[in-house]
C-alpha atoms as a PDB file:
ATOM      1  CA  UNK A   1     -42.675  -4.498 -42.333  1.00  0.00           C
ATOM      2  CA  UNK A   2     -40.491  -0.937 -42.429  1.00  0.00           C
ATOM      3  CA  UNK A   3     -41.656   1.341 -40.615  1.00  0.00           C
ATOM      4  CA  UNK A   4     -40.181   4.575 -39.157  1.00  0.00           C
ATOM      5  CA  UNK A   5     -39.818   4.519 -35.669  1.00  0.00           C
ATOM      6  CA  UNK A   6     -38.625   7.335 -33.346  1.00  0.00           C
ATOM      7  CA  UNK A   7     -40.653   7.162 -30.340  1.00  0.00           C
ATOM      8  CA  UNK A   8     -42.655   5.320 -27.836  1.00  0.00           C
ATOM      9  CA  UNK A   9     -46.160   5.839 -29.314  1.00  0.00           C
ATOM     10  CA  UNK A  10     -44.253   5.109 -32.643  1.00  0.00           C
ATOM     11  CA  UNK A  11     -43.009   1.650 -31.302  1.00  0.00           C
ATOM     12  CA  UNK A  12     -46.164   0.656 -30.142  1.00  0.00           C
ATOM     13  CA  UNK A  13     -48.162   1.128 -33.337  1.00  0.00           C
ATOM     14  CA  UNK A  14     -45.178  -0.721 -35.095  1.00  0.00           C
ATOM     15  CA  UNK A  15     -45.561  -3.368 -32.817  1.00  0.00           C
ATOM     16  CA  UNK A  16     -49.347  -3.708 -32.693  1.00  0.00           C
ATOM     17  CA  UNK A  17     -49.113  -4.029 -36.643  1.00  0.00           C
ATOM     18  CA  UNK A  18     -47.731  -7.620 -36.394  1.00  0.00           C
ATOM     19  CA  UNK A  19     -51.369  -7.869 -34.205  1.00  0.00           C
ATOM     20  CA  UNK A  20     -53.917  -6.642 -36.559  1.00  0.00           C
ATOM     21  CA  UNK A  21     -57.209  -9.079 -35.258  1.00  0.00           C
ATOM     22  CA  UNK A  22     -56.108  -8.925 -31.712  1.00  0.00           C
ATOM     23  CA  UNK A  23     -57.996  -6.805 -28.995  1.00  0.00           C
ATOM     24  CA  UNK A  24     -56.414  -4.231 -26.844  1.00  0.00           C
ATOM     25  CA  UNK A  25     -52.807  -5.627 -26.006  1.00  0.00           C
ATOM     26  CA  UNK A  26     -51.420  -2.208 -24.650  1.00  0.00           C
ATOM     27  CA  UNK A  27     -50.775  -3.631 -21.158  1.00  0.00           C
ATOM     28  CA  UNK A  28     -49.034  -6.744 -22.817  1.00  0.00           C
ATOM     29  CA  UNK A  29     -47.275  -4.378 -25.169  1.00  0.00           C
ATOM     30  CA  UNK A  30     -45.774  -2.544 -22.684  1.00  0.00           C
ATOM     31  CA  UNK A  31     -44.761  -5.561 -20.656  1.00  0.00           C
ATOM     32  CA  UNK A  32     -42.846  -6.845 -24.104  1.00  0.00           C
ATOM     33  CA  UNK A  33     -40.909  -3.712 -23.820  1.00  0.00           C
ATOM     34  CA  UNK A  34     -40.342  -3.633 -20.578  1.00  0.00           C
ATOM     35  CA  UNK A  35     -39.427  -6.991 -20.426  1.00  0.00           C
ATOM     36  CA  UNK A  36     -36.880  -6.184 -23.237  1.00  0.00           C
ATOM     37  CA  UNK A  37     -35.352  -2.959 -21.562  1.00  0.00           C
ATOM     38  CA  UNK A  38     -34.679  -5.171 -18.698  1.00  0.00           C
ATOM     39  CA  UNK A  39     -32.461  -7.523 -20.784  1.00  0.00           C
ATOM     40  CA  UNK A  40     -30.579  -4.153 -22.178  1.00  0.00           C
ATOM     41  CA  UNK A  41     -30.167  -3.532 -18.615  1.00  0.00           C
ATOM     42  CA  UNK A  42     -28.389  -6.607 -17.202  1.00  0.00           C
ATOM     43  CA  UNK A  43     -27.364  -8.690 -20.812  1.00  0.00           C
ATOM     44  CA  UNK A  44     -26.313  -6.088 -23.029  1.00  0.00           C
ATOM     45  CA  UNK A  45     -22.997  -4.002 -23.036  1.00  0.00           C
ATOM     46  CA  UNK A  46     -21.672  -2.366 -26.147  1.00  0.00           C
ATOM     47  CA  UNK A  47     -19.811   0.634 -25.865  1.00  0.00           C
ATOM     48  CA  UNK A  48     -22.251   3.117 -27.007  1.00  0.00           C
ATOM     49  CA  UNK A  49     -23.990   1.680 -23.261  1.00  0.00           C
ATOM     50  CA  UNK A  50     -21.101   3.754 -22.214  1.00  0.00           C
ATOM     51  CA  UNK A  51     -21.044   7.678 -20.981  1.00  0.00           C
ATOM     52  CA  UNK A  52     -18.684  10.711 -19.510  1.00  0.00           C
ATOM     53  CA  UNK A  53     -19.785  13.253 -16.657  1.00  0.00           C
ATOM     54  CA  UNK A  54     -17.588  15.755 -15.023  1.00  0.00           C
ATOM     55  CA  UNK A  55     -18.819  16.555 -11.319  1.00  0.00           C
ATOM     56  CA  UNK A  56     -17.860  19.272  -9.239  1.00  0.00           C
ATOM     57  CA  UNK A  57     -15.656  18.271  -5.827  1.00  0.00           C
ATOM     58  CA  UNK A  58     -15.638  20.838  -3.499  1.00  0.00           C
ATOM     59  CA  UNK A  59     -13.444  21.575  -0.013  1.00  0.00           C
ATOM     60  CA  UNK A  60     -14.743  19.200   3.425  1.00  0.00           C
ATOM     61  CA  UNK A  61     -16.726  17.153   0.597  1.00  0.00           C
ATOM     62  CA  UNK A  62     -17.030  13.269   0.682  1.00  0.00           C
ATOM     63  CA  UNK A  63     -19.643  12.521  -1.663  1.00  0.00           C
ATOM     64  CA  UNK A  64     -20.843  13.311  -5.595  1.00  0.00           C
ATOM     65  CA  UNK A  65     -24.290  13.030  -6.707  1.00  0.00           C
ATOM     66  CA  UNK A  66     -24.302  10.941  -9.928  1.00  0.00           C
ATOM     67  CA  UNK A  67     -26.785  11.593 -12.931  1.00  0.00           C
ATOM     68  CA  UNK A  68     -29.931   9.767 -12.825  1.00  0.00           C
ATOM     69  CA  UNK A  69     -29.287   6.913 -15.674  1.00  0.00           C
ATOM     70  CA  UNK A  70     -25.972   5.720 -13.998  1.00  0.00           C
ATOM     71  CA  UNK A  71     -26.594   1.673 -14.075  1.00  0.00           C
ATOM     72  CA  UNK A  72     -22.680   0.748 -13.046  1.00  0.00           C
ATOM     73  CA  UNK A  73     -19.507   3.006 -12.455  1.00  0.00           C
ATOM     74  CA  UNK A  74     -16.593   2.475 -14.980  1.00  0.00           C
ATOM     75  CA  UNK A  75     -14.156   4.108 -14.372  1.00  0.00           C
ATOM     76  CA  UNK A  76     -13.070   7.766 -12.119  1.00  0.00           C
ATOM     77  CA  UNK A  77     -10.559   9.862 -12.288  1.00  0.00           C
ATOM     78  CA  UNK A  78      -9.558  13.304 -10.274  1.00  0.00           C
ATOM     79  CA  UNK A  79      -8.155  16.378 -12.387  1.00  0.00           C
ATOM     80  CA  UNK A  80      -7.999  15.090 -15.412  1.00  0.00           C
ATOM     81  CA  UNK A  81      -4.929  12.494 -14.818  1.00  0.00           C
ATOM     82  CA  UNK A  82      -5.445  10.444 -11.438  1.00  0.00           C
ATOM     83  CA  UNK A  83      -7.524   7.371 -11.770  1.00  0.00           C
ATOM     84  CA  UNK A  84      -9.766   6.456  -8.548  1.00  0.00           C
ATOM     85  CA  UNK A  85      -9.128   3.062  -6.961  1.00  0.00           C
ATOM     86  CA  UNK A  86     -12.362   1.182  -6.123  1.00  0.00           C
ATOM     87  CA  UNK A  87     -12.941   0.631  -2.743  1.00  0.00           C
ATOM     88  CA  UNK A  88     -15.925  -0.524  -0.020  1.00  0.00           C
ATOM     89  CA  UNK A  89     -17.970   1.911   1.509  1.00  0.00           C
ATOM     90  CA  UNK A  90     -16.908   0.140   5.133  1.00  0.00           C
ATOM     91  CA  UNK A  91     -13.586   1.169   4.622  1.00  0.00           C
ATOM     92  CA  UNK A  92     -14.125   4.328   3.093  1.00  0.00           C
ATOM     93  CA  UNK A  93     -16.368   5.161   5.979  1.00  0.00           C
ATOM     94  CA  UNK A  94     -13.890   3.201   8.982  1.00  0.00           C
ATOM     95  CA  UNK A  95     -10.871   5.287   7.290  1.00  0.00           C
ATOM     96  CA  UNK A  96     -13.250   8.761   6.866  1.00  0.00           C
ATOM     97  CA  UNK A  97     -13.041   9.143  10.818  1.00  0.00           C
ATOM     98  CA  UNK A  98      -9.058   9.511  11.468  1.00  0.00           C
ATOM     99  CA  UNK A  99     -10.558  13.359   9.517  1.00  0.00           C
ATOM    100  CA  UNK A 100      -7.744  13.280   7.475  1.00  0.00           C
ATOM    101  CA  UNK A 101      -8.081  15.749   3.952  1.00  0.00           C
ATOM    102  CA  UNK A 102      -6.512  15.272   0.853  1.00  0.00           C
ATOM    103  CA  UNK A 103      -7.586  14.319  -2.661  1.00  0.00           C
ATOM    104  CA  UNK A 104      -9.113  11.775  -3.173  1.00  0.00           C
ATOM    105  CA  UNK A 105      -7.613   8.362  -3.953  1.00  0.00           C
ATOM    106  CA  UNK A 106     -10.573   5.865  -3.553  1.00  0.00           C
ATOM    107  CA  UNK A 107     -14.545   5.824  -4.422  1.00  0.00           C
ATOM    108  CA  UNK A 108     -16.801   3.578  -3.508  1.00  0.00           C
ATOM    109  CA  UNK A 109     -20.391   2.527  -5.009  1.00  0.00           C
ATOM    110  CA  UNK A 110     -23.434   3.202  -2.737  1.00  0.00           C
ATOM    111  CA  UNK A 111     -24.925   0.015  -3.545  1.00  0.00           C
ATOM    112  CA  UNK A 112     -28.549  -1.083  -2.884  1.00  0.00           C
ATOM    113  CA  UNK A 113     -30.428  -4.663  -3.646  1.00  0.00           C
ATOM    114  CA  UNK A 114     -33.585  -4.322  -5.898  1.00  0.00           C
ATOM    115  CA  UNK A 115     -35.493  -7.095  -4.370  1.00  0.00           C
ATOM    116  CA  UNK A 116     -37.952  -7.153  -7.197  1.00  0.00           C
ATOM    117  CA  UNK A 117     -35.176  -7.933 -10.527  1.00  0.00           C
ATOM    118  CA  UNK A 118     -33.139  -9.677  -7.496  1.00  0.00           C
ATOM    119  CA  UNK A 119     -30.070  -7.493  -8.496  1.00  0.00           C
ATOM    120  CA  UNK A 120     -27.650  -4.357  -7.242  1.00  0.00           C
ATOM    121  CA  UNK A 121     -28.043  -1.249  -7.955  1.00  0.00           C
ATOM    122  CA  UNK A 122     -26.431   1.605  -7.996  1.00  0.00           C
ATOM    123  CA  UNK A 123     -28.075   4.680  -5.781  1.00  0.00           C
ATOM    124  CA  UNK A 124     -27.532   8.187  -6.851  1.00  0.00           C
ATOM    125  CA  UNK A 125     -23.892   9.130  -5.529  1.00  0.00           C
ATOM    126  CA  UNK A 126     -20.205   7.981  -4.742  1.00  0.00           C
ATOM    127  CA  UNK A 127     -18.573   8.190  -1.441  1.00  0.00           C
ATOM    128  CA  UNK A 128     -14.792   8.597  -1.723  1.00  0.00           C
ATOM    129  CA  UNK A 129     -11.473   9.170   0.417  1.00  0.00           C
ATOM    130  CA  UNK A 130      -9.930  11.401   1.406  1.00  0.00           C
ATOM    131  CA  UNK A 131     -12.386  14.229   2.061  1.00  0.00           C
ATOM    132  CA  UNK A 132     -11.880  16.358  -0.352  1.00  0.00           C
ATOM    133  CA  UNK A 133      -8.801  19.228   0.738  1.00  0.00           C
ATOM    134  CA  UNK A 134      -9.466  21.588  -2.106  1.00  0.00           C
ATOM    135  CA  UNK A 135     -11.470  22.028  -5.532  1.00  0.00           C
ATOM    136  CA  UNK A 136     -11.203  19.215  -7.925  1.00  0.00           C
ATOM    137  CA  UNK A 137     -13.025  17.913 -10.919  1.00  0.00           C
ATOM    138  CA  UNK A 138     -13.967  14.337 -10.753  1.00  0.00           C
ATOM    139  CA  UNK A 139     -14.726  12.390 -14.086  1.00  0.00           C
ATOM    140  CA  UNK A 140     -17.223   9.567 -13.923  1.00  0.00           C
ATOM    141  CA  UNK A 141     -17.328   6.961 -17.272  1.00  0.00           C
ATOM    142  CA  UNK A 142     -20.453   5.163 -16.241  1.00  0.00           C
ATOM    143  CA  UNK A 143     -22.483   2.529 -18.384  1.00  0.00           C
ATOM    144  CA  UNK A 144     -26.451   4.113 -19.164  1.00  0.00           C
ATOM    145  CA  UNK A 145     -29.463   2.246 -17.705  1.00  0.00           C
ATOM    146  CA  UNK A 146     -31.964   2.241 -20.759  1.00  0.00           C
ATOM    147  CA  UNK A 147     -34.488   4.736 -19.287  1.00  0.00           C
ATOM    148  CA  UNK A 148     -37.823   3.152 -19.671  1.00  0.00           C
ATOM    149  CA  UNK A 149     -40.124   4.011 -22.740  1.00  0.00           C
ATOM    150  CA  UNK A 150     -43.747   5.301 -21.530  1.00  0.00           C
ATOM    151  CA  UNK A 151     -45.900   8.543 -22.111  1.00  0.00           C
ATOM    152  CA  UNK A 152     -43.999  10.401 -20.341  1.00  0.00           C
ATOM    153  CA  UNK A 153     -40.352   9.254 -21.616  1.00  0.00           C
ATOM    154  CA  UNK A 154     -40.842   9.082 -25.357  1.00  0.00           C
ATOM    155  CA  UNK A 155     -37.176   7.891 -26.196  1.00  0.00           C
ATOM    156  CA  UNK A 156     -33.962   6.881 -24.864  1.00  0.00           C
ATOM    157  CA  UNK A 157     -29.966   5.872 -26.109  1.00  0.00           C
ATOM    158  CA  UNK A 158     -30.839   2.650 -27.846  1.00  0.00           C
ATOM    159  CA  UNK A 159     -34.197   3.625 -29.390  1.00  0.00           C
ATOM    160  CA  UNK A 160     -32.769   6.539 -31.245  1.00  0.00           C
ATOM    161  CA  UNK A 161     -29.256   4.302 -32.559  1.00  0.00           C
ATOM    162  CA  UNK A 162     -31.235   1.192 -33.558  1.00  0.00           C
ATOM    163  CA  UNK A 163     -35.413   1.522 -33.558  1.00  0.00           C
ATOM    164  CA  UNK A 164     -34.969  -2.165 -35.199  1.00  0.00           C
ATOM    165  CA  UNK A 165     -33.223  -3.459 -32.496  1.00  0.00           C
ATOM    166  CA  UNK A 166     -36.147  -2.552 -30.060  1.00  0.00           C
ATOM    167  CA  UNK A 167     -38.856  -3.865 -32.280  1.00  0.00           C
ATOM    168  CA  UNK A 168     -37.557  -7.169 -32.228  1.00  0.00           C
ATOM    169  CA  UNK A 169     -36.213  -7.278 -28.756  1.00  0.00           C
ATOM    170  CA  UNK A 170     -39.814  -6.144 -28.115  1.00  0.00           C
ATOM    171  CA  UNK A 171     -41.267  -8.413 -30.261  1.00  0.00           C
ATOM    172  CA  UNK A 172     -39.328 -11.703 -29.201  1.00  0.00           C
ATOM    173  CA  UNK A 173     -40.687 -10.851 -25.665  1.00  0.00           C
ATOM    174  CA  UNK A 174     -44.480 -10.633 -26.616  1.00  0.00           C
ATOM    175  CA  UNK A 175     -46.460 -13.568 -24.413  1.00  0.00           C
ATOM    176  CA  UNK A 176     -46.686 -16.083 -26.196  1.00  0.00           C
ATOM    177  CA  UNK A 177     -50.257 -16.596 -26.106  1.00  0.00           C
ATOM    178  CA  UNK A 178     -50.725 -13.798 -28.871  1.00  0.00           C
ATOM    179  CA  UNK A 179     -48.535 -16.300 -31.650  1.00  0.00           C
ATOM    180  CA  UNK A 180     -47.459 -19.384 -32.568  1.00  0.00           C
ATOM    181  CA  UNK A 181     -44.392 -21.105 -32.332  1.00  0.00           C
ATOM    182  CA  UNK A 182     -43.283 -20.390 -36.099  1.00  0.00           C
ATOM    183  CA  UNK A 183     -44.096 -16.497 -35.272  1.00  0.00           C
ATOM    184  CA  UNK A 184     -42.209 -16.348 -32.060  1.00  0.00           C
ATOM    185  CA  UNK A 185     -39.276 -18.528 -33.450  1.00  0.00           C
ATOM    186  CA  UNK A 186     -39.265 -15.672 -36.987  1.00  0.00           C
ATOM    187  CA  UNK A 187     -39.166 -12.777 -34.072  1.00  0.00           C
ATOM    188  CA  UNK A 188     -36.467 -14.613 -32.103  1.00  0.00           C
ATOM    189  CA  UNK A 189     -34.277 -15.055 -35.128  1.00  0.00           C
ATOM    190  CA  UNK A 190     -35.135 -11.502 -36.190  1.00  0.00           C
ATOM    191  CA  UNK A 191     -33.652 -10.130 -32.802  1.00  0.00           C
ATOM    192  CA  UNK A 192     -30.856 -12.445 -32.698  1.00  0.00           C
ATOM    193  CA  UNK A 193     -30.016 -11.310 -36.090  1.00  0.00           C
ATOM    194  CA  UNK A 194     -29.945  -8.023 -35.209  1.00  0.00           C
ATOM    195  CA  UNK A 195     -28.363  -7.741 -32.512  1.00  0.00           C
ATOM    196  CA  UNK A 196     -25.106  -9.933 -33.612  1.00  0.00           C
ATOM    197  CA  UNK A 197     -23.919  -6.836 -35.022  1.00  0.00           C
ATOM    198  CA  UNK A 198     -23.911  -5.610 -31.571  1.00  0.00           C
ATOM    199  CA  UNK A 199     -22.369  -8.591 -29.826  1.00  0.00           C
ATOM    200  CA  UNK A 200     -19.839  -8.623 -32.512  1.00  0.00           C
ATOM    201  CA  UNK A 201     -18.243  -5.024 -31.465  1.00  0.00           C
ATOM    202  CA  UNK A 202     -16.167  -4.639 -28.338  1.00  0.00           C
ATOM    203  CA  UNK A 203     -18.177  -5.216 -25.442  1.00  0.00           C
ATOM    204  CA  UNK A 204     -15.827  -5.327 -22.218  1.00  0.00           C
ATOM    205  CA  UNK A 205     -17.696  -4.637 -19.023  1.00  0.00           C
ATOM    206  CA  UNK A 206     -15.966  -4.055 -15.549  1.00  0.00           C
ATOM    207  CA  UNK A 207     -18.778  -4.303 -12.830  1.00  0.00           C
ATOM    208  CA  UNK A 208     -18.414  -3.770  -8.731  1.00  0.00           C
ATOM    209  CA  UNK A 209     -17.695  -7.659  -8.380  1.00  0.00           C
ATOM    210  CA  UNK A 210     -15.139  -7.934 -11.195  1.00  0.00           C
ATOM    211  CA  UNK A 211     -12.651  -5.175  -9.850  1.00  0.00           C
ATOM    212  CA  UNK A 212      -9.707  -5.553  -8.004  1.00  0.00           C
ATOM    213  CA  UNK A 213     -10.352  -3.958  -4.625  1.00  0.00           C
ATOM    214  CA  UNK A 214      -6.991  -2.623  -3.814  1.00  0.00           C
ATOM    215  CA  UNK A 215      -7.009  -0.008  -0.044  1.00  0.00           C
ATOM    216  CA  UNK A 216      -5.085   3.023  -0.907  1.00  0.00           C
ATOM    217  CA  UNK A 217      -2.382   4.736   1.197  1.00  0.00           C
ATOM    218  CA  UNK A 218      -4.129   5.457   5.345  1.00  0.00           C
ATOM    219  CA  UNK A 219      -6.270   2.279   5.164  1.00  0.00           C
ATOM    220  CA  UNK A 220      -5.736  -0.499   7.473  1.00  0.00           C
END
């Protein structure tokens, strides 16, 4: 069934074409996606997942603010040719109070637990150490979380490289009271097809728990 999809309200229709006797299924619809973005969020890691921002440090500074779609930090580095070790925010902050200045040598993940998906997250900055002794620019290589299609947020990352890919991942996640076996097993199959091509690149992913946490020079 091709159909040209670029956006949410696009996606929806597409998807409410496989339902054509069904009454209003909006609300499970949007649970399908949702259900779907989730499993982009904490399954699915190809490299195009991946993305660059260069933040401002300035003098007596500790902290960066990071952009709003940061799901998990890559990699850092300071001026262009130091790379950031990765550090706790315990240490960081038990090291911080010596008020020693310098660049900076270690970052550190504000972390919080999202009860609800029962998962980390990342909050909105890094913490590092040294406080910052001068102007620097820090770059952050950060995997994307898949900001969520509504209204309001029309598109995203993945639903502009591969509109298939969403159908189906949107599809394969519809309840299953709306189908039949045969129909969800055809939309399985359909996503799994599609996304092989995915799985099938390069898909290394270095998370908080995989790094080696190594202090830098000053920490106990």
């Amino acid at each position: 069934m091709p159909v040209a999809i670029s956006s949410y309200s696009e996606l929806v229709a597409a998807i409410r074409r496989y339902f054509p006797r069904s009454d209003d299924i909006t609300a499970d619809i949007d649970l399908a996606i949702a259900l779907f973005e989730n499993y982009v969020d904490t399954s699915f890691w190809p490299q195009e997942k991946k993305n660059e921002v260069s933040l401002s440090v300035t003098p007596g500074s500790s902290t960066v603010t990071l952009p709003l779609d940061v799901l998990s930090v890559y990699d850092v580095t300071i001026s262009g040719n130091q790379t950031l070790r990765s550090g706790s925010l315990k240490d960081i902050r038990e090291a911080r109070m010596a008020a020693y200045a310098g660049k900076p040598e270690v970052y550190a993940e504000k972390i919080t637990h999202n009860n609800a998906l029962n998962t980390d997250v990342i909050t909105s900055a890094l913490e590092f150490y040294p406080t910052s002794d001068s102007d620097y620019t820090m770059d952050v290589v950060y995997w994307m979380k898949l900001l969520p299609l509504s209204n309001t947020q029309t598109t995203n990352w993945l639903l502009r490289l591969d509109p298939s890919l969403y159908l189906y991942g949107s599809l394969a996640h519809i309840p299953p009271r709306f189908s039949d076996e045969n129909k969800m097993a055809t939309w399985q199959g359909m996503f799994d097809r599609r996304s092989s091509s995915w799985f099938n690149r390069e898909t290394v992913r270095k998370t908080v728990s995989e790094r080696v946490v190594r202090r830098p020079a000053g920490l106990l």
